[in-house]
C-alpha atoms as a PDB file:
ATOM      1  CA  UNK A   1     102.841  90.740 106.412  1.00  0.00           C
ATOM      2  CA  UNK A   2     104.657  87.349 107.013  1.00  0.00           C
ATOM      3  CA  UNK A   3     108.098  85.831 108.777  1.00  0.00           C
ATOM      4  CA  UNK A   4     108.454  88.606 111.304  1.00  0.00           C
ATOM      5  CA  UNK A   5     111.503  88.294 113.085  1.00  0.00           C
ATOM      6  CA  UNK A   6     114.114  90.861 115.720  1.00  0.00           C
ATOM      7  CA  UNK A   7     117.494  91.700 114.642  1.00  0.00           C
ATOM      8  CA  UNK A   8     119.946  93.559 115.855  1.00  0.00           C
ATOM      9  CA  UNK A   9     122.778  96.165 114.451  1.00  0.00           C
ATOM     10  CA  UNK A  10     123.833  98.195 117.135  1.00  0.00           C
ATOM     11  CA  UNK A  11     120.301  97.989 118.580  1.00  0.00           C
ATOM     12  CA  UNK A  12     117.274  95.843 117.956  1.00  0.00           C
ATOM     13  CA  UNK A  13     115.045  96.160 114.685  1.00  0.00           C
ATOM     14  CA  UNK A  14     112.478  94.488 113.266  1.00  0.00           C
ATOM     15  CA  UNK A  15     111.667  93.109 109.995  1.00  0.00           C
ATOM     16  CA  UNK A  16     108.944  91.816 108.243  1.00  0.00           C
ATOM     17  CA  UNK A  17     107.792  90.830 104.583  1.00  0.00           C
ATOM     18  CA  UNK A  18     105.005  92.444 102.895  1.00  0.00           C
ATOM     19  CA  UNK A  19     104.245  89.746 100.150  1.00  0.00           C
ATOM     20  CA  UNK A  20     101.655  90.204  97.614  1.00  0.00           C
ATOM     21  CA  UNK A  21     100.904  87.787  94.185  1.00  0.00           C
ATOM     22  CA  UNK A  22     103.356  89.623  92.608  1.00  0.00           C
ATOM     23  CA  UNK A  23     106.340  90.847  94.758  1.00  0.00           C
ATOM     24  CA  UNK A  24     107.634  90.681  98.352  1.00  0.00           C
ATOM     25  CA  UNK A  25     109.089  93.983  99.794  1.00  0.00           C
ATOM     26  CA  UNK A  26     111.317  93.469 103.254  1.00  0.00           C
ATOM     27  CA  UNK A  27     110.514  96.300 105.374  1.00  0.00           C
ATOM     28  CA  UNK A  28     113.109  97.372 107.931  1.00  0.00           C
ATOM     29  CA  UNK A  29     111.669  98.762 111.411  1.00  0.00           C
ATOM     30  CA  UNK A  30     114.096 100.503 112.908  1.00  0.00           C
ATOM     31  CA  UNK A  31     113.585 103.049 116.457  1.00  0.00           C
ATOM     32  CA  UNK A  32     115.488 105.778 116.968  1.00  0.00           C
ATOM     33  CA  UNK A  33     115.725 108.872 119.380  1.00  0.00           C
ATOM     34  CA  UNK A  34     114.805 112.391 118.026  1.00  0.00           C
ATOM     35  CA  UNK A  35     117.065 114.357 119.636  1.00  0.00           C
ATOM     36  CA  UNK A  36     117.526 117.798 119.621  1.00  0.00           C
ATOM     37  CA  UNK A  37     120.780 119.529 117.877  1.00  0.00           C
ATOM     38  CA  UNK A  38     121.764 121.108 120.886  1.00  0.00           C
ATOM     39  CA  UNK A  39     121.265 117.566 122.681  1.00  0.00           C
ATOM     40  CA  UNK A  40     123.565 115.760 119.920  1.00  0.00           C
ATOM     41  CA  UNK A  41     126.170 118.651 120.007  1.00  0.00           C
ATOM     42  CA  UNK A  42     126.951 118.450 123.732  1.00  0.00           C
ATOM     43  CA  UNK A  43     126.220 114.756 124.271  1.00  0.00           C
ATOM     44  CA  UNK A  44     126.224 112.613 120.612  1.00  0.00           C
ATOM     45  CA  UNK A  45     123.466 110.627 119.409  1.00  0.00           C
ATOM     46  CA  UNK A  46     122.199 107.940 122.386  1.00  0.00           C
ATOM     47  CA  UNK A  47     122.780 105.222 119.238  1.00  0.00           C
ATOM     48  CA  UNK A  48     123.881 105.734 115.811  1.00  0.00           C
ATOM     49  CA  UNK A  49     120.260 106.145 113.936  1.00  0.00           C
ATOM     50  CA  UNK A  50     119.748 109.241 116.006  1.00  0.00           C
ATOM     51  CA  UNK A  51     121.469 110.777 113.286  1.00  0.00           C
ATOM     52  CA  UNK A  52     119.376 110.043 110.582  1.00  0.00           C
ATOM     53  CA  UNK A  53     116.467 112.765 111.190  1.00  0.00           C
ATOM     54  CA  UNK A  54     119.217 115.098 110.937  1.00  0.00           C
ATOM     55  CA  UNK A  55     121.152 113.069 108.101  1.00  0.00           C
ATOM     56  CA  UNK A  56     117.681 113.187 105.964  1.00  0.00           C
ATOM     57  CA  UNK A  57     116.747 117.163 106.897  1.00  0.00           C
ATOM     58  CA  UNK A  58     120.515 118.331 105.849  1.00  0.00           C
ATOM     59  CA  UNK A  59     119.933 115.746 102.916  1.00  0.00           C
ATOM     60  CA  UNK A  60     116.896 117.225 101.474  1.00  0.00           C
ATOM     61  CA  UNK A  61     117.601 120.911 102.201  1.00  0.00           C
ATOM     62  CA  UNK A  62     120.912 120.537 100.541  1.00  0.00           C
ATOM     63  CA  UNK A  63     121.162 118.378  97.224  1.00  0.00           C
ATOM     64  CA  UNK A  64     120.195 119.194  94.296  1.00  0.00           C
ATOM     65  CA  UNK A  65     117.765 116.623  92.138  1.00  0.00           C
ATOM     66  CA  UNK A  66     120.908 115.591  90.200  1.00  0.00           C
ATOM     67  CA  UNK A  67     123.162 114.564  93.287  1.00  0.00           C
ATOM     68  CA  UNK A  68     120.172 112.721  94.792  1.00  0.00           C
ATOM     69  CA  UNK A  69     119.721 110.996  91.542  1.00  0.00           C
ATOM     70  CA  UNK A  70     124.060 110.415  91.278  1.00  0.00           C
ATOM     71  CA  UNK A  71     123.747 109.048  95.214  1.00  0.00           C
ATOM     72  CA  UNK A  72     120.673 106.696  94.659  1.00  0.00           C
ATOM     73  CA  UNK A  73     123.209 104.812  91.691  1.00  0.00           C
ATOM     74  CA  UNK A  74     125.965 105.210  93.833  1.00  0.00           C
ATOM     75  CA  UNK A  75     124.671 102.985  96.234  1.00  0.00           C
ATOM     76  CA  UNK A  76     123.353 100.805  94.070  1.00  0.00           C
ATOM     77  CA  UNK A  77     126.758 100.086  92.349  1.00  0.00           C
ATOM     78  CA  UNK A  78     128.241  99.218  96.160  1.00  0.00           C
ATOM     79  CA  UNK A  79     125.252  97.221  97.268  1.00  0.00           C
ATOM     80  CA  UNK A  80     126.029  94.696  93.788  1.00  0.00           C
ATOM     81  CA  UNK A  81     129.234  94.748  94.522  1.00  0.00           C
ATOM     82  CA  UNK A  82     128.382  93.538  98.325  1.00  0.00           C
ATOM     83  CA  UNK A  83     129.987  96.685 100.158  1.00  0.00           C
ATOM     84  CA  UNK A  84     126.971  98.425 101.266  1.00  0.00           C
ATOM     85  CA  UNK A  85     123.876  97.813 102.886  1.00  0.00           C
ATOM     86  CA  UNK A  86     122.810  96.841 106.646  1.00  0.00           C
ATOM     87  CA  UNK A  87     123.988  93.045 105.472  1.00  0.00           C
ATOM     88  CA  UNK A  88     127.424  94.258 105.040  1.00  0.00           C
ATOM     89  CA  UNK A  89     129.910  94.414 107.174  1.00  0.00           C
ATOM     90  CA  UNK A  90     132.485  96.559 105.612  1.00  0.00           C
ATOM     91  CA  UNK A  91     132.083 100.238 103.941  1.00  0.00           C
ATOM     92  CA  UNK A  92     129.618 102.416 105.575  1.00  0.00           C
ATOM     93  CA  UNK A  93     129.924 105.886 103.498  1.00  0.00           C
ATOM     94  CA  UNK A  94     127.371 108.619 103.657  1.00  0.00           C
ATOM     95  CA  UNK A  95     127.334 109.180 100.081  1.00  0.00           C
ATOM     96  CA  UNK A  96     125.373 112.040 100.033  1.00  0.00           C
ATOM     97  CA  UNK A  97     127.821 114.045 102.318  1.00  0.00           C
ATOM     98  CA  UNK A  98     130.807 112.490  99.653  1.00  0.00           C
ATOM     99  CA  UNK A  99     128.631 113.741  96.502  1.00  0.00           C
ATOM    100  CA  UNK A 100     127.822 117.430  98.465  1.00  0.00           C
ATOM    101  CA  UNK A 101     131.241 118.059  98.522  1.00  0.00           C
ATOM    102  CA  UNK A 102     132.716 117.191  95.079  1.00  0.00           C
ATOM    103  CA  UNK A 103     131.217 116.720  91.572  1.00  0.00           C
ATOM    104  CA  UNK A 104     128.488 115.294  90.147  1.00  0.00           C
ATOM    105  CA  UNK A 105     128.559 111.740  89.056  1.00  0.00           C
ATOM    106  CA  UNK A 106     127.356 111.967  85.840  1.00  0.00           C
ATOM    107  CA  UNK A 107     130.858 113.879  85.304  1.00  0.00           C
ATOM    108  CA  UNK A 108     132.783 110.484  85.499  1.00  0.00           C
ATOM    109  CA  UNK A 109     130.688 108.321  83.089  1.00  0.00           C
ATOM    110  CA  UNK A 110     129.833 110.570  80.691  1.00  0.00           C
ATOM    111  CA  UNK A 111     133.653 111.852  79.953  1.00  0.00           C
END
């Protein structure tokens, strides 16, 4: 692991680089509070990632292979186009949440 170094969002983080001969991965730490639902209902998450355990459970109890797959290119067609990402400071959709509630991607490119 190499170049270390604290950043912050709406909170601290850390990242690091795992670098091997043949690739270098950044690797995002980022702390968060896991916080019961009746905690979050009456008083919100303490900082936005406190949502994510619950984000990830409603995620994966609740797509289908197909929307995960139509999400995962989703993203990937705003992060090249510089509009999503934690180095971007405009667009923050939760995609999944979009593609739960209408139809499947491979609708619009394949019509």
């Amino acid at each position: 692991f190499r170049n270390p170094r604290l950043l912050y969002a709406e909170h601290p983080y850390v990242t690091i680089d795992y670098v091997s001969e043949n690739y270098k991965i950044k690797i995002d730490i980022v702390l968060f509070f896991d916080l019961d639902l009746d905690f979050i209902n009456n008083y919100g998450p303490v900082t936005a990632v406190d949502r994510s355990p619950w984000h990830g459970r409603y995620i994966k109890n609740n797509l289908t292979e197909e929307q995960k797959n139509d999400v995962r290119i989703l993203k990937q067609f705003f992060k090249a186009n510089h509009c999503y990402g934690d180095k971007s400071a405009v667009g923050k959709v939760d995609f999944e949440i979009l593609l739960r509630l209408t139809i499947f991607l491979s609708n619009y490119y394949t019509n």
